[in-house]
Protein backbone atom coordinates (compact mmCIF):
# COMPACT_ATOMS: atom_id res chain seq x y z
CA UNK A 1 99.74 62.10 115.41
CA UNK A 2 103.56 62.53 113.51
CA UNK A 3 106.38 64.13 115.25
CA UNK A 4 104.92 67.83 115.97
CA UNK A 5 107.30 68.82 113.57
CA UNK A 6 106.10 66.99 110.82
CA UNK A 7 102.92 67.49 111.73
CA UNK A 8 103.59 71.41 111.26
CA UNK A 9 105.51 71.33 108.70
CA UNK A 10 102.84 69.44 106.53
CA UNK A 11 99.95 71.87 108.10
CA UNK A 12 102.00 74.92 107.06
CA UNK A 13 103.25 74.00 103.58
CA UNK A 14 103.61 77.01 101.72
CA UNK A 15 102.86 74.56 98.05
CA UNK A 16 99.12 73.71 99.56
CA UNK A 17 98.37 77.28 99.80
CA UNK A 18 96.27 77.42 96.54
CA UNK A 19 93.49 75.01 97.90
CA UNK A 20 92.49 76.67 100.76
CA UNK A 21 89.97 79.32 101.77
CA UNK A 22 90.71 83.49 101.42
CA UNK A 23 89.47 84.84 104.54
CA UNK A 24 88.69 88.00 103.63
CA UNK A 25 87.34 86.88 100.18
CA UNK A 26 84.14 88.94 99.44
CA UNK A 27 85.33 92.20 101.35
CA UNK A 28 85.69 95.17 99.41
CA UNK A 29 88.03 97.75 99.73
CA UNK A 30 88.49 101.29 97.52
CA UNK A 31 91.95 102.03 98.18
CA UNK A 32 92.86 106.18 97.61
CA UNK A 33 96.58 105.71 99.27
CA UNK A 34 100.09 106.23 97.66
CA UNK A 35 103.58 105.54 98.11
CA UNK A 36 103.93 103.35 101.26
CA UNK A 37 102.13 103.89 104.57
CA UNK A 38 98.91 103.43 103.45
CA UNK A 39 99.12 100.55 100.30
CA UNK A 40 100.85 98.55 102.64
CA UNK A 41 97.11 98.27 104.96
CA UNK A 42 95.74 97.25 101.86
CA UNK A 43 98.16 95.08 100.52
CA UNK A 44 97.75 93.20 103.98
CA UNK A 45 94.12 92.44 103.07
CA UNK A 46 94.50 91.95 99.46
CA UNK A 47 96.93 89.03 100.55
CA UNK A 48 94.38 87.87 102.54
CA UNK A 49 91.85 87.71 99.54
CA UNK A 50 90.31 91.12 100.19
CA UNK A 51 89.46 93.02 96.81
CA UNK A 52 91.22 95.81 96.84
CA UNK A 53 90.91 98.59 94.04
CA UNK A 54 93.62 100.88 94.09
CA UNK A 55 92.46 104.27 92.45
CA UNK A 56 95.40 106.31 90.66
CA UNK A 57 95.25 109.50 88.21
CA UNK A 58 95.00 109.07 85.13
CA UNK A 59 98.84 109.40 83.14
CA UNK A 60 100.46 110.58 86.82
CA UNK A 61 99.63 107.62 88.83
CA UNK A 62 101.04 107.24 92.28
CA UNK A 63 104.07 108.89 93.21
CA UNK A 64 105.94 105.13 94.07
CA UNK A 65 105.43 104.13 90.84
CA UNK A 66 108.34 105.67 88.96
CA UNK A 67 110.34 106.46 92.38
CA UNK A 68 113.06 103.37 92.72
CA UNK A 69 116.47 103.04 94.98
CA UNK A 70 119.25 104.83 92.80
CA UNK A 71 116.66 105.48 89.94
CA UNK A 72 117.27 101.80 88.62
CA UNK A 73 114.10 100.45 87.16
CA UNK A 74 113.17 96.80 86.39
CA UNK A 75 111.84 96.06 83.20
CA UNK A 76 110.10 100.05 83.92
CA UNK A 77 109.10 99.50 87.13
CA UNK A 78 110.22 100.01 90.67
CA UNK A 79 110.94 96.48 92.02
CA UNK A 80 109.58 97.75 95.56
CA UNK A 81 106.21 98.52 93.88
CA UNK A 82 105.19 95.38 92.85
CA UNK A 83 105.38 93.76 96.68
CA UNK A 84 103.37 97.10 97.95
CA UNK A 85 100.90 96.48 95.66
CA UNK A 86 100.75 92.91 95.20
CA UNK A 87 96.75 91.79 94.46
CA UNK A 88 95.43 94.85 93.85
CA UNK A 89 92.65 96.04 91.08
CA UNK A 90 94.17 99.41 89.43
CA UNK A 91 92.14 102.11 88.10
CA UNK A 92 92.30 105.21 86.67
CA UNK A 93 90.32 107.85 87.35
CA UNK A 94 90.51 111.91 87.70
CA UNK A 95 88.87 112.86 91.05
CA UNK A 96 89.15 116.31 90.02
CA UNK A 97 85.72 115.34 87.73
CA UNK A 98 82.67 115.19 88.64
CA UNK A 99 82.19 112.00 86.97
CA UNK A 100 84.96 110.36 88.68
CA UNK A 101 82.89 111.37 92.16
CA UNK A 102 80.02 109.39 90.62
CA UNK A 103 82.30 106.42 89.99
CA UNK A 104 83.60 106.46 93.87
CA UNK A 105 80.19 106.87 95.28
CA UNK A 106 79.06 104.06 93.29
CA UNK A 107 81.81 101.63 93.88
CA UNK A 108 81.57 102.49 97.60
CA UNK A 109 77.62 102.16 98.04
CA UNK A 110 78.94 98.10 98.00
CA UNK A 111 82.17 98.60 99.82
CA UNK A 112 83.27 97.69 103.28
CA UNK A 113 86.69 99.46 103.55
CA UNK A 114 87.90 102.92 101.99
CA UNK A 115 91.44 103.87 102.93
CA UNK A 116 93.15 106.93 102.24
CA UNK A 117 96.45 109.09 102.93
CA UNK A 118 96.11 112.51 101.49
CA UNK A 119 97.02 115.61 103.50
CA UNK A 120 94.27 115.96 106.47
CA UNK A 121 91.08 117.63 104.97
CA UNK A 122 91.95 116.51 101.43
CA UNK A 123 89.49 113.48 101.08
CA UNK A 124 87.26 115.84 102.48
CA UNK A 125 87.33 118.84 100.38
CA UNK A 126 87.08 116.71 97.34
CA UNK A 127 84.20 115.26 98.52
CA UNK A 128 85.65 111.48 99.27
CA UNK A 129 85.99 111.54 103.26
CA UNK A 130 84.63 110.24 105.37
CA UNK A 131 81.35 112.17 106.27
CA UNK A 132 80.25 111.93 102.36
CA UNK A 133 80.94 108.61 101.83
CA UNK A 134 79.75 107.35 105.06
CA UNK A 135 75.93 109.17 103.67
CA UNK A 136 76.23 106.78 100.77
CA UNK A 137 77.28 104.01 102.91
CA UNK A 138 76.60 103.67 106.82
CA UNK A 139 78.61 100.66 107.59
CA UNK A 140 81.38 101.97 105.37
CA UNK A 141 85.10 101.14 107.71
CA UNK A 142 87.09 104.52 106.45
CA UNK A 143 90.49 104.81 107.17
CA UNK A 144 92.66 107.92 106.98
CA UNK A 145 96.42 107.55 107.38
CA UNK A 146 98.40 110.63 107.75
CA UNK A 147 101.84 111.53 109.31
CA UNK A 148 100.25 113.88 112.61
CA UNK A 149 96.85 112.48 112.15
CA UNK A 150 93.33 114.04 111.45
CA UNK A 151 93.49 117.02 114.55
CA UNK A 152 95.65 118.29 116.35
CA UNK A 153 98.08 121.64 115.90
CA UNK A 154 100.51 119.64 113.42
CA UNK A 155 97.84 117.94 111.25
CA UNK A 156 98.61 120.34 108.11
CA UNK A 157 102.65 119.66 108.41
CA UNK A 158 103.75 117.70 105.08
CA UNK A 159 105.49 114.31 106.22
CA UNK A 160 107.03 111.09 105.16
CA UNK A 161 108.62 108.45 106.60
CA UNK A 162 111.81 110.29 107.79
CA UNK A 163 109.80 112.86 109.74
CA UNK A 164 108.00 110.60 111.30
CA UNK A 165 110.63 108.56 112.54
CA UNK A 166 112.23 111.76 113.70
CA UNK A 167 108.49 113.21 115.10
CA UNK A 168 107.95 109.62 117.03
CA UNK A 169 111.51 109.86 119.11
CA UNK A 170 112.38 106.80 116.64
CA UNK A 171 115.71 109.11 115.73
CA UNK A 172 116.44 109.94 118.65
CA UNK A 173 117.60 106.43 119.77
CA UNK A 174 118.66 105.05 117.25
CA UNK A 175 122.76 105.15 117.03
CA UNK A 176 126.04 105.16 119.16
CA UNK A 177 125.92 106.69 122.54
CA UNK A 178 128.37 109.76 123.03
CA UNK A 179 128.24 111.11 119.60
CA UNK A 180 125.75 113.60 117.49
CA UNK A 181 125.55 111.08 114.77
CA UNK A 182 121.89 110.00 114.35
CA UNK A 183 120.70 107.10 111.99
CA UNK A 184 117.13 106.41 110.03
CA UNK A 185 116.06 103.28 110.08
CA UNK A 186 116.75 101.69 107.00
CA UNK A 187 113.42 100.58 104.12
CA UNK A 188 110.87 103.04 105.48
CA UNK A 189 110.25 101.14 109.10
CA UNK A 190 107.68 104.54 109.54
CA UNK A 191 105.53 103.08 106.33
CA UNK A 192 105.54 99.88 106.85
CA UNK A 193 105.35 99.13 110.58
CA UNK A 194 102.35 101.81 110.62
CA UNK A 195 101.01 100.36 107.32
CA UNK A 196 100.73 96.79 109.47
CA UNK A 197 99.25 98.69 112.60
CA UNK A 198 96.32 99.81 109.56
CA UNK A 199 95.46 96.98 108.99
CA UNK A 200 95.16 95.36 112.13
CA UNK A 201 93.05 98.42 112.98
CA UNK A 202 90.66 97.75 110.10
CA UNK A 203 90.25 94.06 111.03
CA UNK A 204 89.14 94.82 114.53
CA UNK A 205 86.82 97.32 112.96
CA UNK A 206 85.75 94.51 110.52
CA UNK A 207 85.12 92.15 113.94
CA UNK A 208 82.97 94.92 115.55
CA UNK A 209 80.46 95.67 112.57
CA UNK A 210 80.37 91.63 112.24
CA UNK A 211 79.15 92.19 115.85
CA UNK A 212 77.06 95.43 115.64
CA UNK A 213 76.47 96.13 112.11
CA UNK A 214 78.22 99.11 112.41
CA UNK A 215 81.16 100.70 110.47
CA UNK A 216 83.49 103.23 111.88
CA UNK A 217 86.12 106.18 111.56
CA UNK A 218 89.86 104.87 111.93
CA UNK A 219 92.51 107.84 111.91
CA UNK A 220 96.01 106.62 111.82
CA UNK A 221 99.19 108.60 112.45
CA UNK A 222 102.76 107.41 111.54
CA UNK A 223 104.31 109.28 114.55
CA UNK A 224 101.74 107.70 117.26
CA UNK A 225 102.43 104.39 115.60
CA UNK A 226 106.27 104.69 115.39
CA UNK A 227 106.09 105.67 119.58
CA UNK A 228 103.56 102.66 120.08
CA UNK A 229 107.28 100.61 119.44
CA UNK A 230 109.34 102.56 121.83
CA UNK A 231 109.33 102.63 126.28
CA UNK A 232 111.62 105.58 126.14
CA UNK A 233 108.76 108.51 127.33
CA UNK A 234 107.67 105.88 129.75
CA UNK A 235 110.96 104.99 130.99
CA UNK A 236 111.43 109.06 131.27
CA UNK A 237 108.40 109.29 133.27
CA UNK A 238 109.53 107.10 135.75
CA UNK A 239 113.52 107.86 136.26
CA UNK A 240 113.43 111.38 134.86
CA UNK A 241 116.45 110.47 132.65
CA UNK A 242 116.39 109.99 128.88
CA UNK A 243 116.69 106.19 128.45
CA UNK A 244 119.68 106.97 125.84
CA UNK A 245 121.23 105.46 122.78
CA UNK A 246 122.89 102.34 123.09
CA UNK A 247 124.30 101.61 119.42
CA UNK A 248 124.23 97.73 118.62
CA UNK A 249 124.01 96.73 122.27
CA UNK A 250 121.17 95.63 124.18
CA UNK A 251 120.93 96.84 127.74
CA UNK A 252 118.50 94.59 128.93
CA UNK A 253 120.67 91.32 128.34
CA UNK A 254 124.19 90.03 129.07
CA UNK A 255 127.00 89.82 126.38
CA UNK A 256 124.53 90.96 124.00
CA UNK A 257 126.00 92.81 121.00
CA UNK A 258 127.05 92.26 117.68
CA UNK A 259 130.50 91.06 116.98
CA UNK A 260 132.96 90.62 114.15
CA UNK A 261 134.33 87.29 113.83
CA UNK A 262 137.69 85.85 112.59
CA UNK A 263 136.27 85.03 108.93
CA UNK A 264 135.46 88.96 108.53
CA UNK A 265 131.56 88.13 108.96
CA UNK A 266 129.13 89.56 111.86
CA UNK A 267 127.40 87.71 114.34
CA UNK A 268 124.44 88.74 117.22
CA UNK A 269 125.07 87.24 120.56
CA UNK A 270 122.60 87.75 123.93
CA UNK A 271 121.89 85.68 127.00
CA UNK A 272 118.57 86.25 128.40
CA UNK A 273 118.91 83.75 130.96
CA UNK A 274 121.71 83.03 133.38
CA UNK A 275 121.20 79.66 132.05
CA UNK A 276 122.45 80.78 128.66
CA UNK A 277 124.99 83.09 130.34
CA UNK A 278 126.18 79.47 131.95
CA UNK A 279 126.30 78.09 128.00
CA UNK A 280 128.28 81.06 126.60
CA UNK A 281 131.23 80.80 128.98
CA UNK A 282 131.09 77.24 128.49
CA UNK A 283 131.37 77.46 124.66
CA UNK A 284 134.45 80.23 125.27
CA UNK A 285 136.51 77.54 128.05
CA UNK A 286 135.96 80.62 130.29
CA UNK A 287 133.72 78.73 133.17
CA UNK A 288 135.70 81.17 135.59
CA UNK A 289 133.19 83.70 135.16
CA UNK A 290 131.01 82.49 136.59
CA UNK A 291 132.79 82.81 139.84
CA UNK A 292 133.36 86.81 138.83
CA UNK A 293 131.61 89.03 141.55
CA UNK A 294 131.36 91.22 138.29
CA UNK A 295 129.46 88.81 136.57
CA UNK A 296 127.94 86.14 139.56
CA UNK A 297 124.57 86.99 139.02
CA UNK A 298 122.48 88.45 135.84
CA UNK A 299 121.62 92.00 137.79
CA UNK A 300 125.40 92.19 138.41
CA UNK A 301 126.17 91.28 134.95
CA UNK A 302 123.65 94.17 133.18
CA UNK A 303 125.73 97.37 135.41
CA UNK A 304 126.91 99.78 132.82
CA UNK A 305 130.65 99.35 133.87
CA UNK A 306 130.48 95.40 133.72
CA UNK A 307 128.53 94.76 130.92
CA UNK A 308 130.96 96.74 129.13
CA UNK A 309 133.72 94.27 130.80
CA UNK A 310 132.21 91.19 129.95
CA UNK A 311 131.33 92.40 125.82
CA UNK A 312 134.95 92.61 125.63
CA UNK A 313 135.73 89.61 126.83
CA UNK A 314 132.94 88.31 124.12
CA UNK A 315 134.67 90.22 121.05
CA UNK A 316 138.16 89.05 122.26
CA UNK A 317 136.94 85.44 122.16
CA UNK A 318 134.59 85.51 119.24
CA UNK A 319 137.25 87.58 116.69
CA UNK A 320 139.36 83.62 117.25
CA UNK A 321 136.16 81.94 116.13
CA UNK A 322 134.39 81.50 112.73
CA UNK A 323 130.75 82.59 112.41
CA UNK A 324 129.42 79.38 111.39
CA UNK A 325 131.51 77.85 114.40
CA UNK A 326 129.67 80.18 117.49
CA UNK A 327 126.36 79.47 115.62
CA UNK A 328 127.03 75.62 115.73
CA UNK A 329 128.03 76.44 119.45
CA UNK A 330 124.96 78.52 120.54
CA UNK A 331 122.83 75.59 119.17
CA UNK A 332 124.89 73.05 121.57
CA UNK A 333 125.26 74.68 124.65
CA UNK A 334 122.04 76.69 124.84
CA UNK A 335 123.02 80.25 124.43
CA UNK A 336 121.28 82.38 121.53
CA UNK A 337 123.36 83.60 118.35
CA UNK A 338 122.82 84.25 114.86
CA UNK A 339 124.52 85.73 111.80
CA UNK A 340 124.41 89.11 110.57
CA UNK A 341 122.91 88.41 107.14
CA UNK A 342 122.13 91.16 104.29
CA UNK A 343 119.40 90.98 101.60
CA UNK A 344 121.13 88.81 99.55
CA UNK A 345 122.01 86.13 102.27
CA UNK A 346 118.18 86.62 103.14
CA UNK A 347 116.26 86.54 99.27
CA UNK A 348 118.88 83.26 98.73
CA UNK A 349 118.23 81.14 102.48
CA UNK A 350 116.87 77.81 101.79
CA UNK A 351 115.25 77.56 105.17
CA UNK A 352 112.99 81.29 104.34
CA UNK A 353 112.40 79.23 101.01
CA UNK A 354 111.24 76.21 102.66
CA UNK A 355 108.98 78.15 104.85
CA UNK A 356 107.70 80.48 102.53
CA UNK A 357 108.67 83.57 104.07
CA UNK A 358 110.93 84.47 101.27
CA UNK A 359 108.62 83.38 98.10
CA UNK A 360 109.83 83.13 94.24
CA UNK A 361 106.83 84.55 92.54
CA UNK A 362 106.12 83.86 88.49
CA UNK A 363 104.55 86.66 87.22
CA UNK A 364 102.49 86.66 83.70
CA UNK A 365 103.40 89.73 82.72
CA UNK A 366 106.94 90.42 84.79
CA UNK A 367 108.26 86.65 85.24
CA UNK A 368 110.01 85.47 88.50
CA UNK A 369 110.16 87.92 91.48
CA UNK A 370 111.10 87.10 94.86
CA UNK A 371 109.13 89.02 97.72
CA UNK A 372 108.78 88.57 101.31
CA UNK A 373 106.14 85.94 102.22
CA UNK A 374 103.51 86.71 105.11
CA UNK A 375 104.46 87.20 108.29
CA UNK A 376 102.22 84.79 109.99
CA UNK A 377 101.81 81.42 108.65
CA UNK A 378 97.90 80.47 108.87
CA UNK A 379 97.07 76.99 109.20
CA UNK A 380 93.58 77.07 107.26
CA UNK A 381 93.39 80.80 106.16
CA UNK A 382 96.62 81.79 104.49
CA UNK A 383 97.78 84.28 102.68
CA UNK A 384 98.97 84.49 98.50
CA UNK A 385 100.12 86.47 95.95
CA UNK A 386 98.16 86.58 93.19
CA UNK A 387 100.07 88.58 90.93
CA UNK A 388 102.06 91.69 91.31
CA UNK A 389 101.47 95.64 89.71
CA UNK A 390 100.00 96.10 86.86
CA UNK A 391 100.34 99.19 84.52
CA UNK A 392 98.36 102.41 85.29
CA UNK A 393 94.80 102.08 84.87
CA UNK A 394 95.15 98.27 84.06
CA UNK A 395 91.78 96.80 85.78
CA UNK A 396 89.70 100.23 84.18
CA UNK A 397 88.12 97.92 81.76
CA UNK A 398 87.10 94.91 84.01
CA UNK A 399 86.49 97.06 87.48
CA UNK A 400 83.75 99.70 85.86
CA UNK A 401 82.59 96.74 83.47
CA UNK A 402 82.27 93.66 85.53
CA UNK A 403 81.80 95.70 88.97
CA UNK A 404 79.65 98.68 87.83
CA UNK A 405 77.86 97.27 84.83
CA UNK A 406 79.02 100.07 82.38
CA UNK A 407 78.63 99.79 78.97
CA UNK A 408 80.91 99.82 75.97
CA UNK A 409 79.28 103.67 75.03
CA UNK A 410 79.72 104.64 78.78
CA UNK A 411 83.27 103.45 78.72
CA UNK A 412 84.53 105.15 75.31
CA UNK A 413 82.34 108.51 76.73
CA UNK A 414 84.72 108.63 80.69
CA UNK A 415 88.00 107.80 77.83
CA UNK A 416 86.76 110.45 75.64
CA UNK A 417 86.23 113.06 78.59
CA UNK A 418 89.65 111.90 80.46
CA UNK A 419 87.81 111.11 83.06
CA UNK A 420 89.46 107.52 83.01
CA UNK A 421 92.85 107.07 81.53
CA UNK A 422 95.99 104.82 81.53
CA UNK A 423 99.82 105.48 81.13
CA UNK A 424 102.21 107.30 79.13
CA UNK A 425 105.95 106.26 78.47
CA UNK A 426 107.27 106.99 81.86
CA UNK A 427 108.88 103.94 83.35
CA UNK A 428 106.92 102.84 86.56
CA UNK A 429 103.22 103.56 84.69
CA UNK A 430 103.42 101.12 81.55
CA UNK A 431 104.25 97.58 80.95
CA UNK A 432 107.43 96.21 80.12
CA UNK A 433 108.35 96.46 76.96
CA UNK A 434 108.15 92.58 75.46
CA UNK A 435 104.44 92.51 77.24
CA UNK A 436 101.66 93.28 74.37
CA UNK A 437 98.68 94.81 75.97
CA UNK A 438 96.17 93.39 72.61
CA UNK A 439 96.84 89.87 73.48
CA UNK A 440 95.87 90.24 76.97
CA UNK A 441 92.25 89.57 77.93
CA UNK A 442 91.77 91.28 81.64
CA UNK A 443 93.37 94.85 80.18
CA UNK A 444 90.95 94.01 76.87
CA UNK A 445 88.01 92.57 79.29
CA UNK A 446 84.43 92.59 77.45
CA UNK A 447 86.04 93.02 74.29
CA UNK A 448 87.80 89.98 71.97
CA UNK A 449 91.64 90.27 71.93
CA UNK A 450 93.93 90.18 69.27
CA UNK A 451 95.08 86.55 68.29
């Protein structure tokens, strides 16, 4: 064998990705969900090669599509859109119709996965839950993803990501100790780290019917999954004390904080080890602390009163230094720190380039997009982007065509009844202006395209 690192570094290469296998290629999934929480389960599997058809209504669409940060659009879209729905089959369809029920119930009678984040009892009353779907199809895998979940006394409160991160505790620890200043986590942490849980969930599910032939139930709740993250009702339950806010500190390790250095940039230091507490004062000339009853050994070194000490020792010594110089330092004498970097720093690293966790995607109809990669690298098995959104009702020609068999009567008859649709001129829902719709052959599919 190479060096291990070469060895990985071949095995992981983010250019062979193309020619291997999708491991979820052949699963199904009819994806109901909106905004966040619940595309981001499916946009898990669809990077995984699941197919996932994202159903939308007709000329309204989902509620991300026109929402953007500071209402700035990208050639009419939300740029956050196209990673959340990355892979993903979009059709059109009014669910208020009875027709529309018809198309469901079809397209799930060869499904494997149906996810969904309406208000509790939605899917339900319009005759898409669980229970009537599950009649059509027995080893149907239904998810339901709300913000309380599917019972319990706060099922019918409205939420978002916000409320759950206030409902889970999330809130409550987040921020500087000794003030009534509070801060939400920043990118909707309660969509997306729930959104990953969902997926994980259906995948086990997916495991057990490959074992029993049997599908299941899966209901989801942003608030449980934000707690899942946090020890602070466990801690409680043991010292009877609220385990407390601790800003940008981390009680748990020595010296570890975040510090401003001489060059006006921001650096993370911690020592987990009294090993790398050994490296630190090395790197700072202080070897003397060592010898400091305060600090002499790590559970000395963690006490409220010294830890406190010993940080300001650390932000004394690292406003003299350069970021780029502690990082070179950490790296030589075995203690761990690391820049403060913001998105650009992040979308622009060659080394998340070089791995492929920060990808340049080419689009056909949007052009060059960068996007987070996946967040675990599979050897044989990895995941891809396809292609990004797609206009509002987009795939309605190939999905009920190709998938259902419908003919070009049955097709112009749903159109004629609005039972299917597409877009209107609001940014978010149509394609970008240069992109013509005629020339393109999926939108136009069973049908010859303009030349």
């Amino acid at each position: 064998m190479k060096d291990f690192f070469s060895y990985t570094s071949e095995l992981f290469d983010p250019s062979r990705v193309k020619d291997k296998p999708e491991v979820l290629k052949g699963i199904r999934v009819i994806d109901f969900t909106h905004v966040i929480f619940g595309p981001t389960a499916s946009r898990v599997l669809g990077t995984y090669g699941a197919e996932v058809i994202k159903l939308e209504l007709p000329f309204y669409g989902d509620l991300w599509r026109p929402a953007t940060y500071w209402g700035r659009y990208w050639k009419h879209s939300n740029p956050i859109w196209h990673y959340v729905t990355q892979n993903k089959y979009f059709v059109s369809i009014d669910l208020k119709l009875p027709e529309a029920k018809d198309i469901v119930y079809r397209l799930a009678k060869d499904a494997d996965i149906v996810l969904e984040n309406f208000a509790p009892g939605t899917a339900e009353a319009w005759g898409v839950g669980y229970t009537s779907i599950s009649k059509i199809n027995p080893n149907i895998i239904y998810l339901s993803c709300s913000t309380y979940g599917q019972y319990g006394p706060m099922r019918y409160f409205p939420g978002w990501d916000l409320l759950a991160q206030a409902a889970s505790g999330v809130l409550s620890l987040n921020g500087f100790p000794g003030t009534d200043r509070y801060f939400k986590l920043p990118d909707y942490l309660g969509d997306f780290f729930p959104g990953n849980l969902g997926s994980m969930a259906l995948l086990m599910a997916l495991y057990y019917r490959n074992k029993t032939g049997k599908g299941q139930y899966i209901d989801l709740s942003q608030t449980d999954s934000m707690m899942r993250a946090l020890p602070h009702f466990t801690y409680h339950s043991i010292t009877g004390e609220a385990l407390g806010r601790v800003g940008h500190t981390d009680p748990a390790m020595v010296a570890a904080s975040i510090f401003k250095t001489r060059d006006a940039r921001f650096v993370g230091v911690a020592c987990a080890t009294e090993k790398q507490f050994e490296g630190l004062c090395d790197a700072m000339d202080k070897k003397d602390l060592l010898q400091d009853k305060r600090f002499s050994d790590y559970l000395h070194a963690l006490q409220e009163k010294n830890a406190e000490d010993l940080r300001s020792i650390v932000t004394d010594w690292v406003k003299t230094m350069d970021c780029d110089d502690i990082v070179r330092l950490a790296n030589e004498k075995g203690f761990a720190a690391a820049e403060v970097m913001d998105d650009k720093m992040v979308c622009e690293d060659p080394w998340r380039r070089e791995r492929g966790s920060v990808i340049l995607f080419n689009d056909e109809m949007y052009g060059e997009l960068a996007m987070a990669g996946p967040s675990a690298m599979l050897s044989k098995t990895p995941a891809r982007t396809k292609w990004i959104a797609r206009p509002l009702g987009y795939h309605n020609r190939y999905v009920l065509k190709k998938f259902l068999g419908l003919s070009e009567e049955e097709l112009d008859t749903l159109q004629a009844k609005k039972v299917v649709g597409t877009f209107d001129d609001k940014p978010g829902l149509k394609p970008p202006i240069y992109y013509d719709l005629e020339k393109d052959p999926l939108y136009n599919y069973g049908r010859e395209v303009a030349k």
